[in-house]
Protein backbone atom coordinates (compact mmCIF):
# COMPACT_ATOMS: atom_id res chain seq x y z
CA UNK A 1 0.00 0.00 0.00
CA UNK A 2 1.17 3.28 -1.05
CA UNK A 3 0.11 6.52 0.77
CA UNK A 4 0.93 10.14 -1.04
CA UNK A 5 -1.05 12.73 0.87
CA UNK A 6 -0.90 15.71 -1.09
CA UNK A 7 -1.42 18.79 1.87
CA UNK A 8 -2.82 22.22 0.73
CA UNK A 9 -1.54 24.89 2.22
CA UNK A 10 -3.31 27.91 3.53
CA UNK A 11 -1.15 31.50 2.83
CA UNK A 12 -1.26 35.12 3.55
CA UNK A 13 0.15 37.83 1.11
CA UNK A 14 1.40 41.17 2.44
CA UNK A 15 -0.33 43.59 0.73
CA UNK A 16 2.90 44.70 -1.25
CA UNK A 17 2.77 41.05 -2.66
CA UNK A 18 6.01 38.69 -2.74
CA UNK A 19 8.19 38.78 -5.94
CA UNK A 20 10.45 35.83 -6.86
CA UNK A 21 12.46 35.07 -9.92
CA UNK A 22 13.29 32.55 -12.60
CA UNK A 23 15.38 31.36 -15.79
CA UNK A 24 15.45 28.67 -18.34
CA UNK A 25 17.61 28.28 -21.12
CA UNK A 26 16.08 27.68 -24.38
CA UNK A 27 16.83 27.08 -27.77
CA UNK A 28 16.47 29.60 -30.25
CA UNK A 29 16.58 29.17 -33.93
CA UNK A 30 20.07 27.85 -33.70
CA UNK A 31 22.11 30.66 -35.96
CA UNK A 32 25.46 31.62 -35.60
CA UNK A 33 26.21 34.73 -34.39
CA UNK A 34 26.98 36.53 -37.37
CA UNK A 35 24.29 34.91 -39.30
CA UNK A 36 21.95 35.55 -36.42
CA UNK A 37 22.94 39.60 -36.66
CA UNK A 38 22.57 39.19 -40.42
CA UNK A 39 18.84 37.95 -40.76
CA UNK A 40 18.26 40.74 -38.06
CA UNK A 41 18.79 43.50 -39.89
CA UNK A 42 16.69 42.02 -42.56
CA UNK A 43 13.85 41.36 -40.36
CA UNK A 44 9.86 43.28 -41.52
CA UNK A 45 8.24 42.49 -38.14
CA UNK A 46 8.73 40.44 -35.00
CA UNK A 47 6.74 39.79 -31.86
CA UNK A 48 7.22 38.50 -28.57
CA UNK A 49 4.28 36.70 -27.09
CA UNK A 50 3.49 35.78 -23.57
CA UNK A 51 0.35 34.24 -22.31
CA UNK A 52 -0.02 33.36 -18.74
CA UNK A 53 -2.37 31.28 -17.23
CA UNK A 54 -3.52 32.16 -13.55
CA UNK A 55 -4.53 28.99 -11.54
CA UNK A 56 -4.03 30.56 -8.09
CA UNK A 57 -5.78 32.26 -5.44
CA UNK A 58 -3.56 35.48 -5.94
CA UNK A 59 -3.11 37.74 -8.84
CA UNK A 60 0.13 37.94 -10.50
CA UNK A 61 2.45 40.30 -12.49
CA UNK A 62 5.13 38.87 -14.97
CA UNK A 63 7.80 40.65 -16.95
CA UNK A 64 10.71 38.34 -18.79
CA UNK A 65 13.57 39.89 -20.08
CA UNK A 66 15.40 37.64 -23.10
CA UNK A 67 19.22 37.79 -22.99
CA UNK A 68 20.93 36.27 -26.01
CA UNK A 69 22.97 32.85 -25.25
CA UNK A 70 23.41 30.89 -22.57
CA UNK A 71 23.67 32.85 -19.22
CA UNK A 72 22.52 30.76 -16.37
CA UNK A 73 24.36 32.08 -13.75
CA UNK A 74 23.09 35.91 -14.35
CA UNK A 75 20.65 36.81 -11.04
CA UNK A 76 17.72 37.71 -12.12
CA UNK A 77 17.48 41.64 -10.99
CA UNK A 78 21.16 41.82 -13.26
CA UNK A 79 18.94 40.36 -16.54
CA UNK A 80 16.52 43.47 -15.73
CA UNK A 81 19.45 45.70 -15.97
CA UNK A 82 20.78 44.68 -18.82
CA UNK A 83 20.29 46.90 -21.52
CA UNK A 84 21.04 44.39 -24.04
CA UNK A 85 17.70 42.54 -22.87
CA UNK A 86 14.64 42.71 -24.92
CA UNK A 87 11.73 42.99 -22.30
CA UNK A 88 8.07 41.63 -22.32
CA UNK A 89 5.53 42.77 -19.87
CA UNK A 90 4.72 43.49 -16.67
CA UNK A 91 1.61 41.87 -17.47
CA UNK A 92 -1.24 41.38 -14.77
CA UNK A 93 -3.21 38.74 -13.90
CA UNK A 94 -6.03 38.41 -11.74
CA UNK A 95 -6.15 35.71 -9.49
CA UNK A 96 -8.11 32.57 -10.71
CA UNK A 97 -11.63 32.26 -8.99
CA UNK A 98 -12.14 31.21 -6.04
CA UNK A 99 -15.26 29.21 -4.09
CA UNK A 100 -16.30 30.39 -0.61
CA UNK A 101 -12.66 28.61 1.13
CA UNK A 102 -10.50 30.12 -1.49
CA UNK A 103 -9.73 27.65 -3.12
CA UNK A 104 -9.24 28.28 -7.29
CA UNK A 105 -12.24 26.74 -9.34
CA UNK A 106 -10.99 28.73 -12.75
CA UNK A 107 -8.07 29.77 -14.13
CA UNK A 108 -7.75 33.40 -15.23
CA UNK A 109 -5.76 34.36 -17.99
CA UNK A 110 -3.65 37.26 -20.27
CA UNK A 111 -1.50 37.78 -23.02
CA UNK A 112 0.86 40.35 -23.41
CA UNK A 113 2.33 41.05 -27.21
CA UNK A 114 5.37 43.25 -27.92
CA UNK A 115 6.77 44.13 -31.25
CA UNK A 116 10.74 44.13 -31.46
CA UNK A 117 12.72 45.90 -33.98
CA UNK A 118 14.75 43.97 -36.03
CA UNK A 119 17.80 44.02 -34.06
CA UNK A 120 15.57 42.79 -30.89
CA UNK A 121 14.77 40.00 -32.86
CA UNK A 122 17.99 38.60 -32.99
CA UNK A 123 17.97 37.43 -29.65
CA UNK A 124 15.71 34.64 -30.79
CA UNK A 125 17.66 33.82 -33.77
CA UNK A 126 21.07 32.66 -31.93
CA UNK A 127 21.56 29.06 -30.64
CA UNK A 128 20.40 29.69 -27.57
CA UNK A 129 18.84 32.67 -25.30
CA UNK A 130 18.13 32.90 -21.59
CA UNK A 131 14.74 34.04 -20.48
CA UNK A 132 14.77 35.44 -17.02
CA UNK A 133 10.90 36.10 -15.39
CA UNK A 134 10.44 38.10 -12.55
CA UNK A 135 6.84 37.30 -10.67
CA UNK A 136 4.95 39.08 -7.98
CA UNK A 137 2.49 37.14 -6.44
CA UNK A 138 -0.36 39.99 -5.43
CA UNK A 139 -3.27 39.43 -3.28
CA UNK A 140 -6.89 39.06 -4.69
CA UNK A 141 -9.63 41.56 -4.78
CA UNK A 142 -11.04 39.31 -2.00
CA UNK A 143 -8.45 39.77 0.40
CA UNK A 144 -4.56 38.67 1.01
CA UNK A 145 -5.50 34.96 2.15
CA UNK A 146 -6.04 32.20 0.15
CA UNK A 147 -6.01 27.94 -0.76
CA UNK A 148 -3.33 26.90 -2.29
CA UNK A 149 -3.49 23.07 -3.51
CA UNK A 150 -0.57 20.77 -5.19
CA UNK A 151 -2.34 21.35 -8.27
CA UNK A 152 -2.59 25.35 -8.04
CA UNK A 153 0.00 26.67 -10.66
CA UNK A 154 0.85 29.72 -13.17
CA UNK A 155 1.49 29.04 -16.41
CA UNK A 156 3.78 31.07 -18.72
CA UNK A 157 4.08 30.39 -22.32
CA UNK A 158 6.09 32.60 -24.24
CA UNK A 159 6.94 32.73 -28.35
CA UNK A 160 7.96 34.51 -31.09
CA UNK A 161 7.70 35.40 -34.81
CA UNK A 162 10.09 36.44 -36.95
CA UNK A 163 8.61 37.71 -40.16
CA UNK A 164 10.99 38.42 -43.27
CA UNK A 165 10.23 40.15 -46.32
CA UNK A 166 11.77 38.54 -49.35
CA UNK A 167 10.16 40.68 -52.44
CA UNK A 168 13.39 41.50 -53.54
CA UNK A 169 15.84 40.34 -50.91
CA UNK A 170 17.24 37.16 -50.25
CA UNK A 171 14.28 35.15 -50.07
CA UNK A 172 12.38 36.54 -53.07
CA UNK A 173 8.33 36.43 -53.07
CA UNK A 174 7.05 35.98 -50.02
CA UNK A 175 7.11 37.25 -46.39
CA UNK A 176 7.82 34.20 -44.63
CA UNK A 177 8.32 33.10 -40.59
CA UNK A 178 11.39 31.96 -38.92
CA UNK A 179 10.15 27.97 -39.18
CA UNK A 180 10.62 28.48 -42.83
CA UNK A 181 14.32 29.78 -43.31
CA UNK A 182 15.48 27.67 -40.19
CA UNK A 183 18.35 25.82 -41.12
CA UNK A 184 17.04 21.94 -42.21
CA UNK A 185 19.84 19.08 -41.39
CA UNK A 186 22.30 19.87 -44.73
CA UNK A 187 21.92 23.32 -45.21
CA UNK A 188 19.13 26.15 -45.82
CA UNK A 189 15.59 24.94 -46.67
């Protein structure tokens, strides 16, 4: 017999909030460097996309700041001053709702879209880039107390686009995302 109590725990938020951060490296669309800084001055539009899914009892705030490469041991606050970051956000969201203990019956949730200039984009183009999130945790219009279960989370999802136009240019005829210029196994696609 196997016995995994999973324990809910019951918090209070000051009513400044709490604010913790993250990273995670990821992999971009695997460029070198100087091809990377290349496409990016060819770039017509790029975005930034981040939706986040609130499945807590307290609203949140997000910003992420992208740093090109691999930078794991940056903190967090350093990312934020970096002015070679390209920054999404703060976004807000409420807090998911809550029955009559607080605990979350729905999920709330936002997106948050910012363009980039061309030379922004090129953070996303490299091998790699670091995304650093800063999150305050904010109390809910029903107060600074709530239920928080093993299954209570905050989802962030965050993408990009990278739209080229090729009329012209290298790519002639069509304006075309990043998936379709990535580099295939043997060369360019």
């Amino acid at each position: 017999v196997s016995v995994g109590p999973a324990v809910g725990l019951d918090f209070t938020l000051p009513s400044g909030g709490v604010s913790f951060g993250r990273y995670g490296v990821q992999n971009g669309a695997g460029l070198s460097s100087s091809n990377a800084d290349q496409l990016a001055r060819q770039v017509d539009t790029a975005e930034a996309t981040a939706v986040i899914a609130n499945a807590m009892p307290f609203g949140v705030q997000v910003r992420i700041a992208l740093l090109p490469g691999s930078v794991p041991n940056m903190q967090v606050d350093s990312a934020f001053a970096d002015t070679s970051r390209v920054e999404l956000g703060p976004v807000a969201v409420a807090a998911g709702a809550v029955d009559t203990l607080g605990r979350v019956t729905a999920a709330a949730q936002d997106t948050a879209r910012v363009g980039l200039r061309g030379t922004q984009s090129q953070v996303l183009l490299g091998d790699k880039f670091t995304a650093f999130v800063r999150i305050l945790l904010l109390p809910s219009t029903g107060g600074t107390r709530g239920a928080v279960r093993p299954g209570d989370k905050g989802v962030i999802h965050a993408t990009g686009l990278v739209q080229l136009p090729s009329g012209g240019r290298p790519f002639g005829g069509c304006v075309v995302c990043l998936a379709c210029v990535a580099p295939a196994a043997g060369g360019w696609r």
